[in-house]
PDB file of N, CA and C in Angstrom:
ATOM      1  N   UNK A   1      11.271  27.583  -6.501  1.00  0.00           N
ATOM      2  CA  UNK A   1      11.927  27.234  -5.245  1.00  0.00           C
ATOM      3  C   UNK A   1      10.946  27.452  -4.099  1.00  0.00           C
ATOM      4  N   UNK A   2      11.280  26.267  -3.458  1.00  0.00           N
ATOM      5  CA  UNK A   2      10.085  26.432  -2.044  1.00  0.00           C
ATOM      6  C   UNK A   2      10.728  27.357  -0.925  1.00  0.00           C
ATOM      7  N   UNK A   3       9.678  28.298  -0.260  1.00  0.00           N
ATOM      8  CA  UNK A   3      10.361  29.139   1.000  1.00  0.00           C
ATOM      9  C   UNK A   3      10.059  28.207   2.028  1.00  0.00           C
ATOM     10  N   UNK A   4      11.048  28.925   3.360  1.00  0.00           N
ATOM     11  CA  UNK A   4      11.009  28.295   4.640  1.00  0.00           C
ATOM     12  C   UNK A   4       9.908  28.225   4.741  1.00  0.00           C
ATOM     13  N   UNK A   5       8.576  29.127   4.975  1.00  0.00           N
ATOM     14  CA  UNK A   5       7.665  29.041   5.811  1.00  0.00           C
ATOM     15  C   UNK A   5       6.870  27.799   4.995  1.00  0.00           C
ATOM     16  N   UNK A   6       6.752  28.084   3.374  1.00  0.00           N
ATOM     17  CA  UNK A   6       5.960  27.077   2.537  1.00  0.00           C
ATOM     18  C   UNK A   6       6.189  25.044   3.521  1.00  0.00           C
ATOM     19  N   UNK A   7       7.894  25.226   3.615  1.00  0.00           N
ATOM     20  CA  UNK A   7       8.343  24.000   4.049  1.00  0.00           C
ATOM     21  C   UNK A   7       8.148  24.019   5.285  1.00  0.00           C
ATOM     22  N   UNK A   8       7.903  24.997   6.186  1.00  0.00           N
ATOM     23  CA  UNK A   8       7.279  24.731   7.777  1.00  0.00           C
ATOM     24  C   UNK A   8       6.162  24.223   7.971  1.00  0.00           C
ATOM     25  N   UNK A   9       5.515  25.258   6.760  1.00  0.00           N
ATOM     26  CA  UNK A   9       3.904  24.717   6.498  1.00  0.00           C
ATOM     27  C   UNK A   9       3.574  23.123   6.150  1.00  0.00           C
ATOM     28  N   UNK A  10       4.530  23.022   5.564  1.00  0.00           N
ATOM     29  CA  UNK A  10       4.114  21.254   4.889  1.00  0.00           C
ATOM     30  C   UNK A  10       4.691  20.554   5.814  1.00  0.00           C
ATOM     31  N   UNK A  11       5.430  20.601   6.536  1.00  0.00           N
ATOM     32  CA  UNK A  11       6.251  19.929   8.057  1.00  0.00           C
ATOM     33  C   UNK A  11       5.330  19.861   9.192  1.00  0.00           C
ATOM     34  N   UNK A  12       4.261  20.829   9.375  1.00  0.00           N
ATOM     35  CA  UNK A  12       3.308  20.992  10.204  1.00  0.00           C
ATOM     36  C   UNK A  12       2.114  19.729   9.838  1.00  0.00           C
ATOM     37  N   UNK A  13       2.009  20.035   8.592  1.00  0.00           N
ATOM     38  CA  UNK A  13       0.947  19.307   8.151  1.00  0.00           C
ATOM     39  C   UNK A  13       0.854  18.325   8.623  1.00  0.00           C
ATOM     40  N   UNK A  14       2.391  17.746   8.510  1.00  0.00           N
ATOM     41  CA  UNK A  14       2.954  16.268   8.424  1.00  0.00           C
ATOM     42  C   UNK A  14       3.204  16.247   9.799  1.00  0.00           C
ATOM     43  N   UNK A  15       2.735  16.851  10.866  1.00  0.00           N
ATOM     44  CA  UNK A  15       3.219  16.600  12.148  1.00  0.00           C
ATOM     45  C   UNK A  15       4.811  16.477  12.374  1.00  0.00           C
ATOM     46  N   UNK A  16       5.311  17.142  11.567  1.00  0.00           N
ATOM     47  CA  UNK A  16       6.872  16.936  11.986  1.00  0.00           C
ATOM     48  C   UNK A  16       7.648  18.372  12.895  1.00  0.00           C
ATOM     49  N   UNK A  17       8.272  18.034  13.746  1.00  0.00           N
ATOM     50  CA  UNK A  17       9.159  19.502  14.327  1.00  0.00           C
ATOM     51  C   UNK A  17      10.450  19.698  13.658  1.00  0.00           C
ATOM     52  N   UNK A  18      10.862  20.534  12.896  1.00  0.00           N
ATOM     53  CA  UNK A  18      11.731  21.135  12.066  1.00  0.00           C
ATOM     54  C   UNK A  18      12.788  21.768  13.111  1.00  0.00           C
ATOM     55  N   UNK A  19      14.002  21.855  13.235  1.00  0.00           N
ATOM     56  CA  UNK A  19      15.112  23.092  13.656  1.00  0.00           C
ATOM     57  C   UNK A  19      15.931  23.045  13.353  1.00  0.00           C
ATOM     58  N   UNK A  20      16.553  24.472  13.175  1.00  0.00           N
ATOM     59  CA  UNK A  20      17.759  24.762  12.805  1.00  0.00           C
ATOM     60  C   UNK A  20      17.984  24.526  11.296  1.00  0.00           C
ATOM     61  N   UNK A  21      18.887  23.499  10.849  1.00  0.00           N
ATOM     62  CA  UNK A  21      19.254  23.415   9.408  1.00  0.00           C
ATOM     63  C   UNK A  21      18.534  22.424   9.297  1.00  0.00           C
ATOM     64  N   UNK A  22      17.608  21.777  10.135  1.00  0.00           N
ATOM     65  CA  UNK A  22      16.542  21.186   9.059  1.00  0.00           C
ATOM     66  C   UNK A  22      15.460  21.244   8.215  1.00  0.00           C
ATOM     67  N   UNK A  23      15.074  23.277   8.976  1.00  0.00           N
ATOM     68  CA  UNK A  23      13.919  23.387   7.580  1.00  0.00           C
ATOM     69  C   UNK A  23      14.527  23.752   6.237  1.00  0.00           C
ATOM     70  N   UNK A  24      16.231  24.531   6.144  1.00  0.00           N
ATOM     71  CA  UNK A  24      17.015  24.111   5.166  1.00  0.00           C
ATOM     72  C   UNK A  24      16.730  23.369   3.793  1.00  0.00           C
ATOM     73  N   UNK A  25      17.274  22.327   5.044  1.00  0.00           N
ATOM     74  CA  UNK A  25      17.399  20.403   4.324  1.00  0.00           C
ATOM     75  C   UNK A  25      16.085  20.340   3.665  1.00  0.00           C
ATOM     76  N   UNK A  26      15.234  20.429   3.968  1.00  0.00           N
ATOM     77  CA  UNK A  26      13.980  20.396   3.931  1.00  0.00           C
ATOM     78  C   UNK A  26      13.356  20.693   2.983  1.00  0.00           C
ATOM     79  N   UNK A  27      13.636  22.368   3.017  1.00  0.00           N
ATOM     80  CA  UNK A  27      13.596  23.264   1.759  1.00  0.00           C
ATOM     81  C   UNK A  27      13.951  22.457   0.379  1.00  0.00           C
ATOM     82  N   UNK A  28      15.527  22.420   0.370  1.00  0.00           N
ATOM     83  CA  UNK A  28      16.103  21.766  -0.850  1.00  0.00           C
ATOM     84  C   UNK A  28      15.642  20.549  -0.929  1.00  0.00           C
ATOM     85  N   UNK A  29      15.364  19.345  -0.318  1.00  0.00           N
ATOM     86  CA  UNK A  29      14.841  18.246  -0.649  1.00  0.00           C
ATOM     87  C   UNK A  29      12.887  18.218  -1.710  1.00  0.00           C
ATOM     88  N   UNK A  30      12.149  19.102  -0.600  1.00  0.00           N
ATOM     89  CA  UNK A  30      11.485  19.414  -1.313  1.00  0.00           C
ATOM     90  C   UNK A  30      11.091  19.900  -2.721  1.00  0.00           C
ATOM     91  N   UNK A  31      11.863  20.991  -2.830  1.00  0.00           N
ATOM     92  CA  UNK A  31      11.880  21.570  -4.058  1.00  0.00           C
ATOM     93  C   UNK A  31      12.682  20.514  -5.405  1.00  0.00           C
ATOM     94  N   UNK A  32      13.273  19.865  -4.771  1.00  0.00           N
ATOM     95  CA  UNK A  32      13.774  19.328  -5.914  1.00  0.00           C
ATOM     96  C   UNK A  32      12.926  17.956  -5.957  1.00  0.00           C
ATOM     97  N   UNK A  33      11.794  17.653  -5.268  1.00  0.00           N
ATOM     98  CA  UNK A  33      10.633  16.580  -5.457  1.00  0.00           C
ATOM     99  C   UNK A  33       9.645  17.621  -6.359  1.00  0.00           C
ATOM    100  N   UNK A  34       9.270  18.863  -6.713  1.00  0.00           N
ATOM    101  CA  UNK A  34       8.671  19.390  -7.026  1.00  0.00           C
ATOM    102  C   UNK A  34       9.163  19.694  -8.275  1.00  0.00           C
ATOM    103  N   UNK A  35      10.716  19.880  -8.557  1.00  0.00           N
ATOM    104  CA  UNK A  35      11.014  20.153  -9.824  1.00  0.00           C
ATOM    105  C   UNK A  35      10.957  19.016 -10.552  1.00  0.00           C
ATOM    106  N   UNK A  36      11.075  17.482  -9.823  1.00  0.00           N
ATOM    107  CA  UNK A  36      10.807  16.474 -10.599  1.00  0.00           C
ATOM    108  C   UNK A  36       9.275  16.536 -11.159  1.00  0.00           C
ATOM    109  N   UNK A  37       8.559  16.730 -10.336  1.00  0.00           N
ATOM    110  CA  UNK A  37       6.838  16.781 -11.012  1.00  0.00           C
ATOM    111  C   UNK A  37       6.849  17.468 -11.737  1.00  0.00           C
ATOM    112  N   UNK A  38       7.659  18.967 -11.502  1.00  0.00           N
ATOM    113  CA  UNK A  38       7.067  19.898 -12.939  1.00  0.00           C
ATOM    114  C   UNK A  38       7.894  19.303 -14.184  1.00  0.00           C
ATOM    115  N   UNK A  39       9.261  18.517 -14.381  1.00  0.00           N
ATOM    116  CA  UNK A  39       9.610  17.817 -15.314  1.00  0.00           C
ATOM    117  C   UNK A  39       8.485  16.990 -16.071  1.00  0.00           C
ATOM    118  N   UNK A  40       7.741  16.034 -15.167  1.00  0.00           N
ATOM    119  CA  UNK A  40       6.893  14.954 -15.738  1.00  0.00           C
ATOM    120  C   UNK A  40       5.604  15.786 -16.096  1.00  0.00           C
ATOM    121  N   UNK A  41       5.230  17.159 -15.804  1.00  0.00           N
ATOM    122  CA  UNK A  41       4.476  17.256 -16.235  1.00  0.00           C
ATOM    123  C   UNK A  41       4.685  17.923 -17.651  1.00  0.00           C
ATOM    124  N   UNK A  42       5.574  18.405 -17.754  1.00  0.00           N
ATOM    125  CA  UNK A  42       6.010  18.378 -19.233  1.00  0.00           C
ATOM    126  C   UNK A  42       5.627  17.366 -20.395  1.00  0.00           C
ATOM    127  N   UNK A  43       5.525  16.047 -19.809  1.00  0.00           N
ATOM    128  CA  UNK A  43       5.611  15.072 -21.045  1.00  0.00           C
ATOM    129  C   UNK A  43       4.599  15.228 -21.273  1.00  0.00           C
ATOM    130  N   UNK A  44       4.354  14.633 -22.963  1.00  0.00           N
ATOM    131  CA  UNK A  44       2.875  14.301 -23.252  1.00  0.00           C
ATOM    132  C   UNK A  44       2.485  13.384 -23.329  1.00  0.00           C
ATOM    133  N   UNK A  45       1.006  13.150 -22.727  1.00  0.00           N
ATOM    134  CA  UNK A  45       0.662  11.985 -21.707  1.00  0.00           C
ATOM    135  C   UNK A  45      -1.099  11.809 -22.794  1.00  0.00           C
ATOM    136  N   UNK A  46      -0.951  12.647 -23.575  1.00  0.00           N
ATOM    137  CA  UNK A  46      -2.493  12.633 -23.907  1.00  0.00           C
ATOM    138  C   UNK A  46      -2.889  10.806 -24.873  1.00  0.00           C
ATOM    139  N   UNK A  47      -1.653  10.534 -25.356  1.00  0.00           N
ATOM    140  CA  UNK A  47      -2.164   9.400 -26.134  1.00  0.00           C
ATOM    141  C   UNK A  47      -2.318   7.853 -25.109  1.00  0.00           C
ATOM    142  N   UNK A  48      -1.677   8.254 -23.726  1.00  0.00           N
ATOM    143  CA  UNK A  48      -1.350   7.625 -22.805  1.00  0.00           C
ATOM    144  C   UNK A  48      -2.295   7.098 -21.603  1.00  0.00           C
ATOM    145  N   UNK A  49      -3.285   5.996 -22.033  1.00  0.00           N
ATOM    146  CA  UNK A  49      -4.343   5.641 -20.987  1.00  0.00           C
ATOM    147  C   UNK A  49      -4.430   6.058 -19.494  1.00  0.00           C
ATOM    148  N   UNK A  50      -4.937   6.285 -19.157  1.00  0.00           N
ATOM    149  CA  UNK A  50      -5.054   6.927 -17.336  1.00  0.00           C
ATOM    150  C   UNK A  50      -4.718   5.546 -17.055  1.00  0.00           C
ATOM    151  N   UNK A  51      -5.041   4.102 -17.198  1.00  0.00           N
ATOM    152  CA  UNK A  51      -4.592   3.262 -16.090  1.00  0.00           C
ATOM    153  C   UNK A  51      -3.771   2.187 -16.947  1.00  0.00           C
ATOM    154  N   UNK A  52      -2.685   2.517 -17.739  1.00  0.00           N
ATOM    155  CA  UNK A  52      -1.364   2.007 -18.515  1.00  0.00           C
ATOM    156  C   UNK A  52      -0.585   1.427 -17.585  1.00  0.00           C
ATOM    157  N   UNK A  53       0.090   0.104 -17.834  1.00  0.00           N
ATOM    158  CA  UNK A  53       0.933   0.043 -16.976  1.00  0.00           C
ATOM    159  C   UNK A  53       1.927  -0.717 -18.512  1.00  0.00           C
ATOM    160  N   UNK A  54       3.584  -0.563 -18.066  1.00  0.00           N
ATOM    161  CA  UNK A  54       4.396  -0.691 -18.947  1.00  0.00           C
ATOM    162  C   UNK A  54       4.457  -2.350 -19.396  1.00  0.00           C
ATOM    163  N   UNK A  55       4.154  -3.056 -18.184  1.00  0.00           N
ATOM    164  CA  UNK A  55       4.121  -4.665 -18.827  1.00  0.00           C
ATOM    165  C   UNK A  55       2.757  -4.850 -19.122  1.00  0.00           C
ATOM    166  N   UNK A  56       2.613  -5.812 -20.300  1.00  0.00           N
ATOM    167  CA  UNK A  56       1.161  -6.168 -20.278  1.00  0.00           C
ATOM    168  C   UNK A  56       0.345  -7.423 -19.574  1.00  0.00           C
ATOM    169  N   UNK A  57      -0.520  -6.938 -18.983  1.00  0.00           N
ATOM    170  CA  UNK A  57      -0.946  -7.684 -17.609  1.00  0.00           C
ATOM    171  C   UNK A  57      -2.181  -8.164 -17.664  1.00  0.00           C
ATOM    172  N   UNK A  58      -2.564  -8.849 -17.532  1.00  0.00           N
ATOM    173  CA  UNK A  58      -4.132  -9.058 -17.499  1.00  0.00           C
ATOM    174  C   UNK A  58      -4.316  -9.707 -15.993  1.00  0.00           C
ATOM    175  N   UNK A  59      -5.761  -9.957 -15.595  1.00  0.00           N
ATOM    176  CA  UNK A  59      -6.064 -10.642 -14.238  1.00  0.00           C
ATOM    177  C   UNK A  59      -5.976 -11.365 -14.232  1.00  0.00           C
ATOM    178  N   UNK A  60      -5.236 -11.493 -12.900  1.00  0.00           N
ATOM    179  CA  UNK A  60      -4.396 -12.762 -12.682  1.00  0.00           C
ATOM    180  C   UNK A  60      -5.167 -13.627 -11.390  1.00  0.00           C
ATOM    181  N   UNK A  61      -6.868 -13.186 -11.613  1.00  0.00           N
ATOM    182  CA  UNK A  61      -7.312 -14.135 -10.565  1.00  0.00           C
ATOM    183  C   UNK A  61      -7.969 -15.041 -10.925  1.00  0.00           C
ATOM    184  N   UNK A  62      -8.443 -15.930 -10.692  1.00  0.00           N
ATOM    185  CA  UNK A  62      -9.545 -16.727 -11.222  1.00  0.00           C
ATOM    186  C   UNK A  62     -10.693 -16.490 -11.469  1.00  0.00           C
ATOM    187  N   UNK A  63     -11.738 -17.111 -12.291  1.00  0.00           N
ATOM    188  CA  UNK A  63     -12.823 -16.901 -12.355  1.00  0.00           C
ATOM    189  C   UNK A  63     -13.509 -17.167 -10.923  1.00  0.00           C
ATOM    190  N   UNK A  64     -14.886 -16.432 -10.198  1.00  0.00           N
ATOM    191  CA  UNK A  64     -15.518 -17.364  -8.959  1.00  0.00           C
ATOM    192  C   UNK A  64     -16.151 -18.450  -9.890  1.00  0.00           C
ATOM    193  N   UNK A  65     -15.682 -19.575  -8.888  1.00  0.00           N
ATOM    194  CA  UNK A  65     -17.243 -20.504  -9.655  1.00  0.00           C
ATOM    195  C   UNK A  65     -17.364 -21.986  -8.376  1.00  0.00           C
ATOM    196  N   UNK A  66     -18.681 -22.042  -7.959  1.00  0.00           N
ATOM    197  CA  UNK A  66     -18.836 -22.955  -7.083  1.00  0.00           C
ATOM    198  C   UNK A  66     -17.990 -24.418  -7.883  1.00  0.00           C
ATOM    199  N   UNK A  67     -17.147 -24.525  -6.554  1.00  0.00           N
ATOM    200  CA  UNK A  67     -16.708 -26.095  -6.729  1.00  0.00           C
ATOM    201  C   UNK A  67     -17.263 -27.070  -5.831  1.00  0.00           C
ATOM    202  N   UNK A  68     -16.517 -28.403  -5.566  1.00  0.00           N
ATOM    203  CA  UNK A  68     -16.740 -29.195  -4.758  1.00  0.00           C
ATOM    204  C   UNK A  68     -15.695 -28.825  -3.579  1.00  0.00           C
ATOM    205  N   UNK A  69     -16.136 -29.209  -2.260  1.00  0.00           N
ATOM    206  CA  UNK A  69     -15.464 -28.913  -1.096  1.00  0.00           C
ATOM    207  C   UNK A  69     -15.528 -29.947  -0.352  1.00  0.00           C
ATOM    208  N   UNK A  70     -14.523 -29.716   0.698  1.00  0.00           N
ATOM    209  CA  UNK A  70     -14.706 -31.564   1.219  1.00  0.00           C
ATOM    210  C   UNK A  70     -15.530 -31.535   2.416  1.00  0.00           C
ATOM    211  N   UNK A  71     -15.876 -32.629   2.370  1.00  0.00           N
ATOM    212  CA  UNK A  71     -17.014 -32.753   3.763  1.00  0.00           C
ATOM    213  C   UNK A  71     -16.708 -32.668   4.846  1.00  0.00           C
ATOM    214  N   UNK A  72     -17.617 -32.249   5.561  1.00  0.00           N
ATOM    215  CA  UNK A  72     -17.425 -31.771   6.759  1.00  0.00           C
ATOM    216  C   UNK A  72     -16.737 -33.034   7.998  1.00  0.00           C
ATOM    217  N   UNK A  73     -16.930 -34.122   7.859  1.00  0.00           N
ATOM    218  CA  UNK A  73     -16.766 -35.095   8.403  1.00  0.00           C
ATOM    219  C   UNK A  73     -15.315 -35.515   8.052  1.00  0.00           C
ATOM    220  N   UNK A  74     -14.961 -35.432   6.685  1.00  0.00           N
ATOM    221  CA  UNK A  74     -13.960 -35.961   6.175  1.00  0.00           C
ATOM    222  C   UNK A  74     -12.634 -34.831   6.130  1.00  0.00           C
ATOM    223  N   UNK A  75     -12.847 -33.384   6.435  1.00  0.00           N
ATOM    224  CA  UNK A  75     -12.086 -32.865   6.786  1.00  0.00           C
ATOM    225  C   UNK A  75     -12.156 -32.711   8.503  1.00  0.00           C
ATOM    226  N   UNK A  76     -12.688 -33.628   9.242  1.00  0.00           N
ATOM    227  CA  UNK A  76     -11.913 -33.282  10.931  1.00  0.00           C
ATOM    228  C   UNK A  76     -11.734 -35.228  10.931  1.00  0.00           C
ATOM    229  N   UNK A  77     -11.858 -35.829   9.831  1.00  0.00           N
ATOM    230  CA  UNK A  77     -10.836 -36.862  10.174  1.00  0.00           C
ATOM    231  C   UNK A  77      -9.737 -37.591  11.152  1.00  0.00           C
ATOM    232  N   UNK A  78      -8.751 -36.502  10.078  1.00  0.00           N
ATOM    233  CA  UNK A  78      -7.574 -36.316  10.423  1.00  0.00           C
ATOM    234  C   UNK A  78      -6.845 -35.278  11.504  1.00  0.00           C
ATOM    235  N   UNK A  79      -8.014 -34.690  12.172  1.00  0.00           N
ATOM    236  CA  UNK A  79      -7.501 -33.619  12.772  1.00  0.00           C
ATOM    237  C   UNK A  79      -6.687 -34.666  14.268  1.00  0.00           C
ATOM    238  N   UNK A  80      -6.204 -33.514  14.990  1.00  0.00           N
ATOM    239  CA  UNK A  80      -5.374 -34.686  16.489  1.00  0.00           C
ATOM    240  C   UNK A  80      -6.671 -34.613  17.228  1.00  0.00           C
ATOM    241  N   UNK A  81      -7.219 -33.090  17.717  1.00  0.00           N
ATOM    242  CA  UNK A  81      -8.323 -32.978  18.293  1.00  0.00           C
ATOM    243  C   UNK A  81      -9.291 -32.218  18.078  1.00  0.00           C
ATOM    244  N   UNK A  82     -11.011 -32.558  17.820  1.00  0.00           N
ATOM    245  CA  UNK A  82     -12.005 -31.816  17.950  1.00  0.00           C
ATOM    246  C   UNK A  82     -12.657 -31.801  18.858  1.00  0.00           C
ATOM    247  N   UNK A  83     -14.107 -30.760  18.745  1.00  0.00           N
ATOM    248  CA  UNK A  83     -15.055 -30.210  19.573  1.00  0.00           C
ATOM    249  C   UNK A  83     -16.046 -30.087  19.110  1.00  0.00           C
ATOM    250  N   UNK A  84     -17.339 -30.593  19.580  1.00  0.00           N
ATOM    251  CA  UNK A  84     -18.426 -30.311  19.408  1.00  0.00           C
ATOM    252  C   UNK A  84     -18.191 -30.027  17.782  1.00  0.00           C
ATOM    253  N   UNK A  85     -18.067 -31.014  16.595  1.00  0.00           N
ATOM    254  CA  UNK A  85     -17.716 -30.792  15.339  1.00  0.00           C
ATOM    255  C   UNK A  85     -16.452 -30.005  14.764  1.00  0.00           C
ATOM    256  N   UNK A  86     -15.548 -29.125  15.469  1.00  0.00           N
ATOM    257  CA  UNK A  86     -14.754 -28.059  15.010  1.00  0.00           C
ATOM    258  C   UNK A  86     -13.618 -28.628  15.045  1.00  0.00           C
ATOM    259  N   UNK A  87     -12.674 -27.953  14.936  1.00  0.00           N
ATOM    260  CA  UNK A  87     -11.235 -28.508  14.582  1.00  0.00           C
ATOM    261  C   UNK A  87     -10.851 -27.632  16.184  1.00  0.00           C
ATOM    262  N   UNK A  88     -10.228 -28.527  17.190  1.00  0.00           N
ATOM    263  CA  UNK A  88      -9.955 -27.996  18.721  1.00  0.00           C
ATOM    264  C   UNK A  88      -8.124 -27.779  19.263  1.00  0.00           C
ATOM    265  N   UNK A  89      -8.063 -26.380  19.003  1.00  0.00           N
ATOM    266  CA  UNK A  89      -6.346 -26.121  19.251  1.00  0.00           C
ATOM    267  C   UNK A  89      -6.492 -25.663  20.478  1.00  0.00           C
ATOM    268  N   UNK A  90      -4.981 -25.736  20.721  1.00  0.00           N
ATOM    269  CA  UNK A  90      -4.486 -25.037  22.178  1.00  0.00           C
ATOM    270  C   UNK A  90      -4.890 -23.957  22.790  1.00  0.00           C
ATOM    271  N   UNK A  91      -5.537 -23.232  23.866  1.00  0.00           N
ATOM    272  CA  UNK A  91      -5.811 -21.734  23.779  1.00  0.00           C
ATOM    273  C   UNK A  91      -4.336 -20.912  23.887  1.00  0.00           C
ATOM    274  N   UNK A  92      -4.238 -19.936  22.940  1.00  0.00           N
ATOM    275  CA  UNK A  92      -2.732 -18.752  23.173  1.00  0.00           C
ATOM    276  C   UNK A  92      -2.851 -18.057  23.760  1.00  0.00           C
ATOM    277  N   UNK A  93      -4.329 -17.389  23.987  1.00  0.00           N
ATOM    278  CA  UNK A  93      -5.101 -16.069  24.779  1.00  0.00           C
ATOM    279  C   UNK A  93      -5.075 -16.385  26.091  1.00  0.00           C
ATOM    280  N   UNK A  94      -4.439 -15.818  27.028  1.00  0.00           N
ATOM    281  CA  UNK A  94      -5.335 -15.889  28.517  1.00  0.00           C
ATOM    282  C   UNK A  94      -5.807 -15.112  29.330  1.00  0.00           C
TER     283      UNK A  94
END
């Protein structure tokens, strides 16, 4: 079980101001986040990869690999308006 001051201490840490029945609350909320860890640390974890995850996943990004890209000309086409080559929007900033 966590004491008041332990839970003042960790309230401080956390920049928080505690009163009255909230270092309490506090207390008991804590401690029972702590009795959950000492539960899990109970299990045995040794056959259990450090970076396991329960679905099996692989990367889901692509390979890099140079493609073709469209030309520079042929992507400001279609634009409404350019500049000096660029694609030219509204200013939002003022």
């Amino acid at each position: 079980m966590l004491t008041s001051e332990e839970a003042l201490k960790v309230a401080k840490l956390a920049n928080l101001r505690l009163v009255g029945d909230e270092v309490a609350e506090m207390v008991r909320k804590l401690s029972g986040v702590l009795d959950h860890i000492n539960q899990l640390n109970k299990l045995d974890t040794t056959e259990v990869p450090p970076t396991s995850h329960v679905l099996d996943m692989g990367n889901v990004f692509r390979p890099d690999a140079v493609t073709e890209h469209f030309d520079h000309k042929l992507s400001l086409d279609n634009a409404p308006a350019r500049s000096r080559g660029y694609f030219s929007v509204p200013r939002i900033i003022e």
